[in-house]
C-alpha atoms as a PDB file:
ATOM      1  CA  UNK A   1       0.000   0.000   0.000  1.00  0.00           C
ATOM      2  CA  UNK A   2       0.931   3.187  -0.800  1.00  0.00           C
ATOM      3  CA  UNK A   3       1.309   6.622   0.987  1.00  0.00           C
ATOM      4  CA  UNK A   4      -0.818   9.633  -0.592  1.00  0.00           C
ATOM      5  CA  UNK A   5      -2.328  12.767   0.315  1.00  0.00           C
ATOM      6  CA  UNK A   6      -5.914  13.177  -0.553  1.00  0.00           C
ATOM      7  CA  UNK A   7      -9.435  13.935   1.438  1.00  0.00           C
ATOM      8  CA  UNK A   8     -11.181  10.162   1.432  1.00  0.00           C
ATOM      9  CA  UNK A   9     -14.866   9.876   1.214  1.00  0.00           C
ATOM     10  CA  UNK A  10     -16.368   7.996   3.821  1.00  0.00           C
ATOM     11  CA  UNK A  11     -17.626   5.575   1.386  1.00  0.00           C
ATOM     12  CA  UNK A  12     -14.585   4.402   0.108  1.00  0.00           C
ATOM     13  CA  UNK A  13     -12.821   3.597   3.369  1.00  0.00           C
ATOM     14  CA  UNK A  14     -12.352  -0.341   3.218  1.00  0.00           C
ATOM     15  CA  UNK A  15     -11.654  -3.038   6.156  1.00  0.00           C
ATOM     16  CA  UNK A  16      -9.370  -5.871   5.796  1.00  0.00           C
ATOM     17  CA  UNK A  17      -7.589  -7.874   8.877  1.00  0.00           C
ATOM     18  CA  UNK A  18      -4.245  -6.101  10.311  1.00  0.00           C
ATOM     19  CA  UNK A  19      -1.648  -9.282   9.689  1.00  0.00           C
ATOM     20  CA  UNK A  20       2.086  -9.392  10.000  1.00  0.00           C
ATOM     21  CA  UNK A  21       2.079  -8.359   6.664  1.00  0.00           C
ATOM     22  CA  UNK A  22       0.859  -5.590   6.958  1.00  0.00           C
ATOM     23  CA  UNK A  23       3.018  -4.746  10.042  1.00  0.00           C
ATOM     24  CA  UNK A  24       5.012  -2.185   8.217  1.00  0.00           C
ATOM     25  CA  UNK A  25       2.081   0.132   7.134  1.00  0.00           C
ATOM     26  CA  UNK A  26       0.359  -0.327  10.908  1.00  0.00           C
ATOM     27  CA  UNK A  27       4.158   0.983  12.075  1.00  0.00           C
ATOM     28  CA  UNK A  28       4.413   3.682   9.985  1.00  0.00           C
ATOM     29  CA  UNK A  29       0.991   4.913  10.661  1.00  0.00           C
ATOM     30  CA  UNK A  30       1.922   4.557  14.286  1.00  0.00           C
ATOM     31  CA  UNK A  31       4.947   6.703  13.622  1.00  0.00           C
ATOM     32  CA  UNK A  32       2.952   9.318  11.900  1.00  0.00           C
ATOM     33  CA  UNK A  33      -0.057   9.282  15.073  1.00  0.00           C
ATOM     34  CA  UNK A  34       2.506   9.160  18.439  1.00  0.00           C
ATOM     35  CA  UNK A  35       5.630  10.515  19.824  1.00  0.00           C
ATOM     36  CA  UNK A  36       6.451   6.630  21.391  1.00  0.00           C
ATOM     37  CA  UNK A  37       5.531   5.213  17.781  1.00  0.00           C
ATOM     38  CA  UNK A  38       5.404   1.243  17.838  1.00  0.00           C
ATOM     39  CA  UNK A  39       7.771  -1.034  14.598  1.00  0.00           C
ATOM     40  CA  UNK A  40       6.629  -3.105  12.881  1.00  0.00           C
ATOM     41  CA  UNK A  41       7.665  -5.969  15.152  1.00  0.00           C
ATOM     42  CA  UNK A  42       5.991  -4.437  17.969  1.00  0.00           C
ATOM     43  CA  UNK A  43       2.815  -4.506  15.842  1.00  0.00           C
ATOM     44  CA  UNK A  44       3.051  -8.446  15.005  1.00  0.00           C
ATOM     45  CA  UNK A  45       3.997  -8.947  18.667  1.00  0.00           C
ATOM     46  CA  UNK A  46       1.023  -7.472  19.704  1.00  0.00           C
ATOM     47  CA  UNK A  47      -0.952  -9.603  17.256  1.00  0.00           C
ATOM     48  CA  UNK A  48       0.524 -12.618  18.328  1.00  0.00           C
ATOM     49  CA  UNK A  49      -1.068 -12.341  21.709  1.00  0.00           C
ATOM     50  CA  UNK A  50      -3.676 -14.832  22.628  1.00  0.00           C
ATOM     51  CA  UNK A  51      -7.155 -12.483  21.837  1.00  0.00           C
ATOM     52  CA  UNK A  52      -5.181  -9.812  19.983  1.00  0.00           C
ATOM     53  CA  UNK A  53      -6.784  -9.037  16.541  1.00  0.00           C
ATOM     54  CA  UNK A  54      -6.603  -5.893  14.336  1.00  0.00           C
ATOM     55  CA  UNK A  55      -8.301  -4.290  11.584  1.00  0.00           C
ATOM     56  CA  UNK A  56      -6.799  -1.867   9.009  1.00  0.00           C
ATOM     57  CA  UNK A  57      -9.021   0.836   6.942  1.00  0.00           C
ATOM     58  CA  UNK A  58      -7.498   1.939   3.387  1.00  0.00           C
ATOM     59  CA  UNK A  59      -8.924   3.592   0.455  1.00  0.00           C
ATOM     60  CA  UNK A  60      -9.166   1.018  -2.283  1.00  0.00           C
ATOM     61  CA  UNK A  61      -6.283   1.933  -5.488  1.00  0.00           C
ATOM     62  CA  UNK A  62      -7.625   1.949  -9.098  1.00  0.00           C
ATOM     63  CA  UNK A  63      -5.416  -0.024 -11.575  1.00  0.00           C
ATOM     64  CA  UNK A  64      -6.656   1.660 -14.225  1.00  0.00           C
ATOM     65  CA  UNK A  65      -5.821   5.251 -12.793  1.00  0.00           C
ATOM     66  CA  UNK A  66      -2.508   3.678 -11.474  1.00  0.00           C
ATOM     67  CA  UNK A  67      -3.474   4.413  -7.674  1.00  0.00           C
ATOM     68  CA  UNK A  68      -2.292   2.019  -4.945  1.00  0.00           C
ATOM     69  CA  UNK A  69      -4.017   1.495  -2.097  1.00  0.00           C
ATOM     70  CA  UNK A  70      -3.892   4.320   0.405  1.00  0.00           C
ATOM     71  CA  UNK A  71      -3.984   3.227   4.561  1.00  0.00           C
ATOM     72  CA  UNK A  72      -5.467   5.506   6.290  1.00  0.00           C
ATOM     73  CA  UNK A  73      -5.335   3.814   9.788  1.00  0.00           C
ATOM     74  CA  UNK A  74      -5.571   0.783  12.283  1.00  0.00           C
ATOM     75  CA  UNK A  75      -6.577  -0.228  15.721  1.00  0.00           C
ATOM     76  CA  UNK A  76      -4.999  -2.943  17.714  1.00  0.00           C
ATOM     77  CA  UNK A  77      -7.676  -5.067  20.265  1.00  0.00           C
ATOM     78  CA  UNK A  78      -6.509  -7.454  23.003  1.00  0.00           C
ATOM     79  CA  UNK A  79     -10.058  -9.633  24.712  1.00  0.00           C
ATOM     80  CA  UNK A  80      -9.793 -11.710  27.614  1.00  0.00           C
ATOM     81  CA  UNK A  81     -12.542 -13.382  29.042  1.00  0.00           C
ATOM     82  CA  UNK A  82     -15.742 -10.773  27.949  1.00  0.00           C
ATOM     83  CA  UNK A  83     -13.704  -7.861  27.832  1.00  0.00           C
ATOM     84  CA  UNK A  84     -11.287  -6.181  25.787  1.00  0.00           C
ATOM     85  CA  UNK A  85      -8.989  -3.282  25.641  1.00  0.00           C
ATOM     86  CA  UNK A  86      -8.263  -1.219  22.566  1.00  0.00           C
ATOM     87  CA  UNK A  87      -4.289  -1.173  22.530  1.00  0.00           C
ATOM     88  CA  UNK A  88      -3.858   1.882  19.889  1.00  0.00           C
ATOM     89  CA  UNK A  89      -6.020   2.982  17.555  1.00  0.00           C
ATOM     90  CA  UNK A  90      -4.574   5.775  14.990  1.00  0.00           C
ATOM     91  CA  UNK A  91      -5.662   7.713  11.792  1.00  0.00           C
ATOM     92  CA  UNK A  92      -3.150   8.957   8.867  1.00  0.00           C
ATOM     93  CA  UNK A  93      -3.529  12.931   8.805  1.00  0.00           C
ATOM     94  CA  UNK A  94      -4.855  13.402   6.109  1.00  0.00           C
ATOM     95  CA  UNK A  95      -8.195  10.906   6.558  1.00  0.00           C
ATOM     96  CA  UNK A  96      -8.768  12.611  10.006  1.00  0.00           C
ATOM     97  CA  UNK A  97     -12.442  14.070  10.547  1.00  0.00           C
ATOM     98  CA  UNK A  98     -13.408  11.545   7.546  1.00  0.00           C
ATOM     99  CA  UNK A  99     -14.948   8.611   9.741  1.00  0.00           C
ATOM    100  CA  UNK A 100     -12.678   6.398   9.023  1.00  0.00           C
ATOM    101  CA  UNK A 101     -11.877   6.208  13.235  1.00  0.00           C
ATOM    102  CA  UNK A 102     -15.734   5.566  13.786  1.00  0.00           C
ATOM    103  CA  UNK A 103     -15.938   3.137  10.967  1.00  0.00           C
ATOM    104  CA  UNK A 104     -12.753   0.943  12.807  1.00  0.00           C
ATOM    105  CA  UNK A 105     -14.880   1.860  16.464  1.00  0.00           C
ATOM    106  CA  UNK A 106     -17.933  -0.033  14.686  1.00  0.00           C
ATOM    107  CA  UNK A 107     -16.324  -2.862  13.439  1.00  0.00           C
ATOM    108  CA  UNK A 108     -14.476  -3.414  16.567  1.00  0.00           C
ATOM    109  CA  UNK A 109     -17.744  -3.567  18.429  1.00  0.00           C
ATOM    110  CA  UNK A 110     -19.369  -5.834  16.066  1.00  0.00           C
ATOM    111  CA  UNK A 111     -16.760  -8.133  16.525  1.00  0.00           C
ATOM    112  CA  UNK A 112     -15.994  -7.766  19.979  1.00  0.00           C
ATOM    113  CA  UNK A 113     -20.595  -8.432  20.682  1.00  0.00           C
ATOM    114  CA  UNK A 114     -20.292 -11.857  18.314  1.00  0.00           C
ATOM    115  CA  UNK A 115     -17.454 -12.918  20.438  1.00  0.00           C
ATOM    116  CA  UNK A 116     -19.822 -12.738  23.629  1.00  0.00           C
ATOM    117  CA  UNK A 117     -17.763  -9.431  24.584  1.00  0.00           C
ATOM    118  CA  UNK A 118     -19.649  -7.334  26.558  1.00  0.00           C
ATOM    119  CA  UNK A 119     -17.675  -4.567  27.957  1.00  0.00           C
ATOM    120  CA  UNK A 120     -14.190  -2.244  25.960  1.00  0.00           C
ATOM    121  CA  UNK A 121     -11.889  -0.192  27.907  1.00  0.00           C
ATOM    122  CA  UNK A 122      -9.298   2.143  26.389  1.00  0.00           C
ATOM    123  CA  UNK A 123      -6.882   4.780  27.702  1.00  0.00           C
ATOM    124  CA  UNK A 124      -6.545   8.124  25.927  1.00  0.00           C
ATOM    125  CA  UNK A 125      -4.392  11.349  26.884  1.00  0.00           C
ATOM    126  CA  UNK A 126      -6.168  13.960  28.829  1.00  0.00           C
ATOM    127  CA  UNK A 127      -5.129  16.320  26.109  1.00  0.00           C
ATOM    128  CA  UNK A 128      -6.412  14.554  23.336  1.00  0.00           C
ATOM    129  CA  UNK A 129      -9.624  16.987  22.527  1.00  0.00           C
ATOM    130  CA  UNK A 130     -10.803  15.606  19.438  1.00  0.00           C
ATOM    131  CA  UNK A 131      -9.484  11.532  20.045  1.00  0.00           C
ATOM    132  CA  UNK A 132     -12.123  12.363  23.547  1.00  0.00           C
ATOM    133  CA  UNK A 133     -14.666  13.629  21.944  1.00  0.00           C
ATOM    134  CA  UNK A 134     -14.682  11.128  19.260  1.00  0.00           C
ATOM    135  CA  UNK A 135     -14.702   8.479  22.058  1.00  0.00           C
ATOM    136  CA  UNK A 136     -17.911  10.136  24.543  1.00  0.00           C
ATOM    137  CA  UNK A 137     -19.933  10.480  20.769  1.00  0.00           C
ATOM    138  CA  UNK A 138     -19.434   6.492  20.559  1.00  0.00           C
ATOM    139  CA  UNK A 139     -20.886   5.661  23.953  1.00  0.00           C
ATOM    140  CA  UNK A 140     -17.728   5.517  26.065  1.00  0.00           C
ATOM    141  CA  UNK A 141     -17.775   7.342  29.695  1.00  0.00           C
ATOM    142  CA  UNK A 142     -14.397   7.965  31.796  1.00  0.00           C
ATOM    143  CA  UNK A 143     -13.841   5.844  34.907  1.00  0.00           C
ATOM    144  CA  UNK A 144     -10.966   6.195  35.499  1.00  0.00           C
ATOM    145  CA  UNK A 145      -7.754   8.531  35.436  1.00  0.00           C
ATOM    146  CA  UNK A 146      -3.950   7.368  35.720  1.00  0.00           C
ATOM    147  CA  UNK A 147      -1.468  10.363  36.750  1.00  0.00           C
ATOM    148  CA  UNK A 148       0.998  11.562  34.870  1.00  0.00           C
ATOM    149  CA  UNK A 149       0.292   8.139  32.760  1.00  0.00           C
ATOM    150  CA  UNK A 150       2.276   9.857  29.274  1.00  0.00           C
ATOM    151  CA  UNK A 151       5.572  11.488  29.270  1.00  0.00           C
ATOM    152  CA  UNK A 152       6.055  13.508  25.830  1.00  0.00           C
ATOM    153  CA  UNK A 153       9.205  13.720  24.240  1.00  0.00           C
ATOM    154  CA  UNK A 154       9.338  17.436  26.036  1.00  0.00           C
ATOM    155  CA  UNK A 155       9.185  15.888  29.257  1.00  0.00           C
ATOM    156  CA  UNK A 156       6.363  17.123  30.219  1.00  0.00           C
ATOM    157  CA  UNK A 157       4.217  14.526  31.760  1.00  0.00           C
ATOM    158  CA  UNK A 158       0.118  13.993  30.689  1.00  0.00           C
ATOM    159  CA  UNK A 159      -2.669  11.644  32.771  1.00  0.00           C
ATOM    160  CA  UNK A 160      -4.570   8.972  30.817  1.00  0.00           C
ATOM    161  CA  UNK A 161      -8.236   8.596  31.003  1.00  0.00           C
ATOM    162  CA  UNK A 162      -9.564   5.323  31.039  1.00  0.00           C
ATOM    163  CA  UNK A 163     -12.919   5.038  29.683  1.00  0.00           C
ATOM    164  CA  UNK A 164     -15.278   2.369  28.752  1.00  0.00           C
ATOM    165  CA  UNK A 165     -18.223   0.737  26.332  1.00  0.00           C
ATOM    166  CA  UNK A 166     -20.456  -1.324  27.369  1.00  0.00           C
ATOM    167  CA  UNK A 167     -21.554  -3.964  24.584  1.00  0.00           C
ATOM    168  CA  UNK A 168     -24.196  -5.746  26.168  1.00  0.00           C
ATOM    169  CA  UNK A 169     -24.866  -8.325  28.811  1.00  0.00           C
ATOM    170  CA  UNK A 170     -21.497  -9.130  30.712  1.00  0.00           C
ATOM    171  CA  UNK A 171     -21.367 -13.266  31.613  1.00  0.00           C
ATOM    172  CA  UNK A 172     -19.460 -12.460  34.718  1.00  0.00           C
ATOM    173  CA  UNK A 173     -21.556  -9.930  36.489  1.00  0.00           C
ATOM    174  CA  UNK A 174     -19.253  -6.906  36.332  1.00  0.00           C
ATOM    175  CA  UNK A 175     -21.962  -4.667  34.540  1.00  0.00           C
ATOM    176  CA  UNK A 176     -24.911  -5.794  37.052  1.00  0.00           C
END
């Protein structure tokens, strides 16, 4: 897949599996979303993980117009028992504000609620506006807060929220 600039139209923002193969486009993605930016290794070790999974959105190419594939982001899940945790989830600049973060939410939850999931926590950085926002529009409320849980490459030191979805019924009683 290739790297190019361009507004994408919600409609044409595609799903496929994040695999080891496609490791090197999650990473560089990564790079382009944080300061502590995962490689590609990271990315496969994180899929190797018993409940991992990922999903990666991209603009579909055109052979005929000789345009490649564009990514325009990915989100990393880990699930044990009925609950999972969204690892990182990050957008390519220049697909922000085009849904292609909501789209990635929704499939997520779809497959999280077949797998008998019931409940998705995440942490995001207090100063985060729009990644916040995005998150309390979806359903997700803060629970939680972890001090100084981010330390920029400034030094300067940023709290986490932890927030949370429920999906539906919970087998083990934690949402009763």
């Amino acid at each position: 897949m290739a790297r190019q600039s361009s507004h994408i139209p919600a409609t044409q923002i595609e799903l496929v599996a994040l695999t080891a193969a496609f490791a090197p486009v999650a990473a560089a993605l990564h790079a382009e979303g944080f300061e502590d930016c995962w490689d590609a290794d990271s990315i496969i070790r994180l899929l190797d993980v018993p409940g991992a999974f990922g999903i990666l959105a991209y603009a579909p190419g055109d052979e005929a117009e000789n345009r490649d594939d564009v990514p325009l982001g990915f989100v990393l899940i880990q699930s044990v028992l009925d609950e999972a945790e969204i690892n990182t989830i990050v957008v390519a600049k220049q697909a922000r504000k085009c849904g292609v973060a909501r789209k990635l939410l929704a499939a997520v939850s779809d497959r999280l609620r077949q797998n008998g999931i019931g409940r998705l926590l995440l942490e995001v950085a207090e100063d985060n506006a729009p990644a916040i926002a995005l998150y309390q529009q979806t359903g997700f409320t803060e629970i939680g807060r972890r001090k100084n849980y981010y330390r920029r490459k400034s030094g300067r030191t940023c709290d986490a929220l932890v927030m949370e979805r429920s999906l539906g019924y919970c087998a083990l009683g934690w949402g009763e």
